[in-house]
C-alpha atoms as a PDB file:
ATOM      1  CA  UNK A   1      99.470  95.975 107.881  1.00  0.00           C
ATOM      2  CA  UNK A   2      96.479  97.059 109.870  1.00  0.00           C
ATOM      3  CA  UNK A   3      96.608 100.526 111.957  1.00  0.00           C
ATOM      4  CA  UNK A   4      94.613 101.078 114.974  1.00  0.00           C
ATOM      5  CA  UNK A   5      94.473 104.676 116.452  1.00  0.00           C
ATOM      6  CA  UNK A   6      93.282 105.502 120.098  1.00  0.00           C
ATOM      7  CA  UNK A   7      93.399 108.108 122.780  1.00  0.00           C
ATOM      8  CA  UNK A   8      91.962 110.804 121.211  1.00  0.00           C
ATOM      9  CA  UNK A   9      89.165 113.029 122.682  1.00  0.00           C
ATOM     10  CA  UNK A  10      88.225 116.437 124.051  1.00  0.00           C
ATOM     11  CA  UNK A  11      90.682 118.661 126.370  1.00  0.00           C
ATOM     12  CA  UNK A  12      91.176 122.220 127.230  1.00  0.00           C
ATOM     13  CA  UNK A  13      94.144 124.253 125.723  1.00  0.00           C
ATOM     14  CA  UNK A  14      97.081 123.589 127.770  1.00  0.00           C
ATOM     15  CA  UNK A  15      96.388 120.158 128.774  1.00  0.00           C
ATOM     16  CA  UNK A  16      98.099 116.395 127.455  1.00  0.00           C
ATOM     17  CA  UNK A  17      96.791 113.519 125.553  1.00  0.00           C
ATOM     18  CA  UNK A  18      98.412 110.556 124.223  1.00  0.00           C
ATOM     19  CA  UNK A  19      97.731 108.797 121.273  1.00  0.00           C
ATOM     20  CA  UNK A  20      98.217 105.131 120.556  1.00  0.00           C
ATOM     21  CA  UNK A  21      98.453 103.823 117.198  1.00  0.00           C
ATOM     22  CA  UNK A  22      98.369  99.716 117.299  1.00  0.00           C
ATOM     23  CA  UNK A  23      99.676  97.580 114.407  1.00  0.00           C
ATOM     24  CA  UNK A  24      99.095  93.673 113.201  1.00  0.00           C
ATOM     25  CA  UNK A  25      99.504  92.012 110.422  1.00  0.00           C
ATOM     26  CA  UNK A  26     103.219  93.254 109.047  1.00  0.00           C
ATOM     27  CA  UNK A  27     106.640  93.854 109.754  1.00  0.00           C
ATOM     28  CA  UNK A  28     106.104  96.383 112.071  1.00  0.00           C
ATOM     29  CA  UNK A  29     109.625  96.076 113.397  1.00  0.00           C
ATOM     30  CA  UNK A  30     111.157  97.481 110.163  1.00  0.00           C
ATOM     31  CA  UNK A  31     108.729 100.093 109.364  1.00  0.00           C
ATOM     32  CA  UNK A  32     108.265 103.945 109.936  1.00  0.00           C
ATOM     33  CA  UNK A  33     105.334 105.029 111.321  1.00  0.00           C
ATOM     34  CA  UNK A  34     104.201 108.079 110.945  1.00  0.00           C
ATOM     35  CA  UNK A  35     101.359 110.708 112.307  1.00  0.00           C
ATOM     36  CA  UNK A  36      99.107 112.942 110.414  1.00  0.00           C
ATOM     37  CA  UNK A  37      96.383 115.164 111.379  1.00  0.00           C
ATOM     38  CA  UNK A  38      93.687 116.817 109.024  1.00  0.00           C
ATOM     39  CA  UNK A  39      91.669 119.644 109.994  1.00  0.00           C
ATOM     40  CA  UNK A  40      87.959 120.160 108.645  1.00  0.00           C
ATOM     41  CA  UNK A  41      88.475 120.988 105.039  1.00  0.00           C
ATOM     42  CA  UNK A  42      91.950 121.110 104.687  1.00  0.00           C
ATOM     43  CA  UNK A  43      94.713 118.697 103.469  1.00  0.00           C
ATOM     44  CA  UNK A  44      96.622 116.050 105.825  1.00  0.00           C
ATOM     45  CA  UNK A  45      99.727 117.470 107.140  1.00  0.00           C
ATOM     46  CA  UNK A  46     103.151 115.936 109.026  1.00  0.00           C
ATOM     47  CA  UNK A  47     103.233 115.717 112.694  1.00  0.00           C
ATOM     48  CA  UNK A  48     105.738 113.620 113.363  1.00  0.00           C
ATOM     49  CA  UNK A  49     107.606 110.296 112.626  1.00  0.00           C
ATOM     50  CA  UNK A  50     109.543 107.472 113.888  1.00  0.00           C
ATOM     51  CA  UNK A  51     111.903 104.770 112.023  1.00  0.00           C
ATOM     52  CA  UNK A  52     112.606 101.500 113.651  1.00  0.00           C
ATOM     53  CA  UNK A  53     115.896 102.520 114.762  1.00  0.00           C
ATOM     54  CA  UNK A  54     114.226 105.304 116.989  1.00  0.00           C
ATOM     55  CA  UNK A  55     115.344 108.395 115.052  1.00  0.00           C
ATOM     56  CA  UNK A  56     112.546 110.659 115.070  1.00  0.00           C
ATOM     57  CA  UNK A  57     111.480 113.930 112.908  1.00  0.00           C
ATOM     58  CA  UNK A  58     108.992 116.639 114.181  1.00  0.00           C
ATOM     59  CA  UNK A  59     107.264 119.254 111.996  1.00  0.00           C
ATOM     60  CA  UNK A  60     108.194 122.396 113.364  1.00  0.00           C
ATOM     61  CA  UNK A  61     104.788 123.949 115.097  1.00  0.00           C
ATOM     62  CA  UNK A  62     105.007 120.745 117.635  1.00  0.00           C
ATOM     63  CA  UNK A  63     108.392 120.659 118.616  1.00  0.00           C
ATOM     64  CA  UNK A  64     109.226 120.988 122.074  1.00  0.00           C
ATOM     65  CA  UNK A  65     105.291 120.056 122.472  1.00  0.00           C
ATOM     66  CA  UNK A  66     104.664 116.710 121.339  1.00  0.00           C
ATOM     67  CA  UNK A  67     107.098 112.992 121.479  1.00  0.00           C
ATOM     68  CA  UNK A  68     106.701 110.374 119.820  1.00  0.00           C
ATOM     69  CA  UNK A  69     108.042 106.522 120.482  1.00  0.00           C
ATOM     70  CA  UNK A  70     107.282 103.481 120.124  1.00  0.00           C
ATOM     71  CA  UNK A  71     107.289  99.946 121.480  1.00  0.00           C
ATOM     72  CA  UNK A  72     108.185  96.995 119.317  1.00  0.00           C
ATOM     73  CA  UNK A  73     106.629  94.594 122.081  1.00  0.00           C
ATOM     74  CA  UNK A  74     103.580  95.808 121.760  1.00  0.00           C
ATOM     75  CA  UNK A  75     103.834  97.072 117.828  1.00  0.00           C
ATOM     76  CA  UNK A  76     102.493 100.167 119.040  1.00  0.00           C
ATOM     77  CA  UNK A  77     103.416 103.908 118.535  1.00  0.00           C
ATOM     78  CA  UNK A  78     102.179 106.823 120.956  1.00  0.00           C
ATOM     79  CA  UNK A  79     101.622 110.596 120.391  1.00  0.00           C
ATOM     80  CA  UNK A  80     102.439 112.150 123.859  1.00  0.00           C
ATOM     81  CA  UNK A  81     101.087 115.926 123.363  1.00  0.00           C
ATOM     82  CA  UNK A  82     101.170 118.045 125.857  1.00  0.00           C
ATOM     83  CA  UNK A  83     100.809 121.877 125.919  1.00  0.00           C
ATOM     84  CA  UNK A  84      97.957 121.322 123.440  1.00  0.00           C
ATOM     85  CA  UNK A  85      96.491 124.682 121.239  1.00  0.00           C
ATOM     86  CA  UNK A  86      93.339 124.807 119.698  1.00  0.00           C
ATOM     87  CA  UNK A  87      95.013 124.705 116.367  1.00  0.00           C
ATOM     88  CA  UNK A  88      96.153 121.268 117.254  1.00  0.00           C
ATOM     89  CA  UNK A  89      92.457 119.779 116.781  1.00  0.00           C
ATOM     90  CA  UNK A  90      92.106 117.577 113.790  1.00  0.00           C
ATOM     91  CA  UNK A  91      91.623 113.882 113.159  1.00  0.00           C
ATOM     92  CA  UNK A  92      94.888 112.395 113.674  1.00  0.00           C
ATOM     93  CA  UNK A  93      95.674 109.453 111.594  1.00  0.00           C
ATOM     94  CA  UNK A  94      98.917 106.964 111.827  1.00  0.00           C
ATOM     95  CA  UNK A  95     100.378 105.734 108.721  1.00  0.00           C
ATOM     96  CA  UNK A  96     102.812 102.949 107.998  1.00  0.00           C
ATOM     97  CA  UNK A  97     106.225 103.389 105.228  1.00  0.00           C
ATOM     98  CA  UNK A  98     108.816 101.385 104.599  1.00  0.00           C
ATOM     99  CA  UNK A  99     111.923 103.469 103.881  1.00  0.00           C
ATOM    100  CA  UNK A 100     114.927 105.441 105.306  1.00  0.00           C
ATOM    101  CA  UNK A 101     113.917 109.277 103.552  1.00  0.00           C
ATOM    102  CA  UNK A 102     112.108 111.854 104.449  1.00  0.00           C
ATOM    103  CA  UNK A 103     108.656 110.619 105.492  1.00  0.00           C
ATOM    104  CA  UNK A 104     106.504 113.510 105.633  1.00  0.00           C
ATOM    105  CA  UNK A 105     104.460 113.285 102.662  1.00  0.00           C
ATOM    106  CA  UNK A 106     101.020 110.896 102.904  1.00  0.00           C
ATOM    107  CA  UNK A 107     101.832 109.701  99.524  1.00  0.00           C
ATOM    108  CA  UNK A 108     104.913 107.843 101.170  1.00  0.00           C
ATOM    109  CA  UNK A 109     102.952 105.651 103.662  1.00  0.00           C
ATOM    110  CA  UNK A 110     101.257 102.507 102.408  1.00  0.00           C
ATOM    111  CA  UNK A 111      98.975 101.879 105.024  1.00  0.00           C
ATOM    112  CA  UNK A 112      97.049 104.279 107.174  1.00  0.00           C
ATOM    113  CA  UNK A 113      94.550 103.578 110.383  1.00  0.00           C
ATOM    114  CA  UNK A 114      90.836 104.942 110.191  1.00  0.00           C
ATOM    115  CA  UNK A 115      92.096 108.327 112.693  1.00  0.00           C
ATOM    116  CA  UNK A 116      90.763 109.581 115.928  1.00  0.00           C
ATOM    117  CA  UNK A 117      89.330 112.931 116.629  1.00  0.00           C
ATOM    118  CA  UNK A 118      91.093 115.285 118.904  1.00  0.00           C
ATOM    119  CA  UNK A 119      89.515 118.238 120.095  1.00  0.00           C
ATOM    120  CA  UNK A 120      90.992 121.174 122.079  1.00  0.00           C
ATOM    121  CA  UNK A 121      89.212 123.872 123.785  1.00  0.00           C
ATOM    122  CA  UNK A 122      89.858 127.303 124.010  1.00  0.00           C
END
């Protein structure tokens, strides 16, 4: 499976982006897909994930913030974050599991995209 991410970028606290993460070559249908996001010199943490029946989990610090969903048409998953914080700036990465636990360790995904940078302003 290869993961593509998009959408990220620069934007004052407060404001939205969405993130796209595109996928070929697998079964995306049948897989979780996840989102990470790693901060300068610190470890990659949960954001938030979605199985392919729709059912969704959210680490707590985005809830109410950020949704995620996805569209098996297009294989694709999107980050919609609004209310963004400066703390929310990383490189966000989407990764790709096959399974029906609790997703929100890295070392569960098999296949990860190459991330995209997003950057909020005080």
């Amino acid at each position: 499976v290869q993961l593509v991410e998009s959408g990220g970028g620069l934007v004052q606290a407060g404001g939205s982006l969405r993130l796209s993460c595109a996928a070929s070559g697998g079964t995306f249908g049948t897989s979780a897909i996840g989102w990470f996001r790693q901060a300068p010199g610190k470890e990659r943490v949960f954001v938030a994930t979605i199985w392919s029946d729709g059912s969704t989990d959210y680490v707590d610090s985005v809830k109410g913030r950020f949704a995620i969903s996805r569209d098996n048409a297009k294989n694709t998953v999107y980050l919609h974050m609004n209310s963004l914080k400066p703390e929310d700036t990383a490189v966000y990465y989407c990764g790709a599991a096959y399974g029906s636990r609790s997703l929100r360790e890295p070392a569960r995904y098999a296949y990860w995209g190459q991330g995209t940078q997003v950057t909020v302003s005080s």
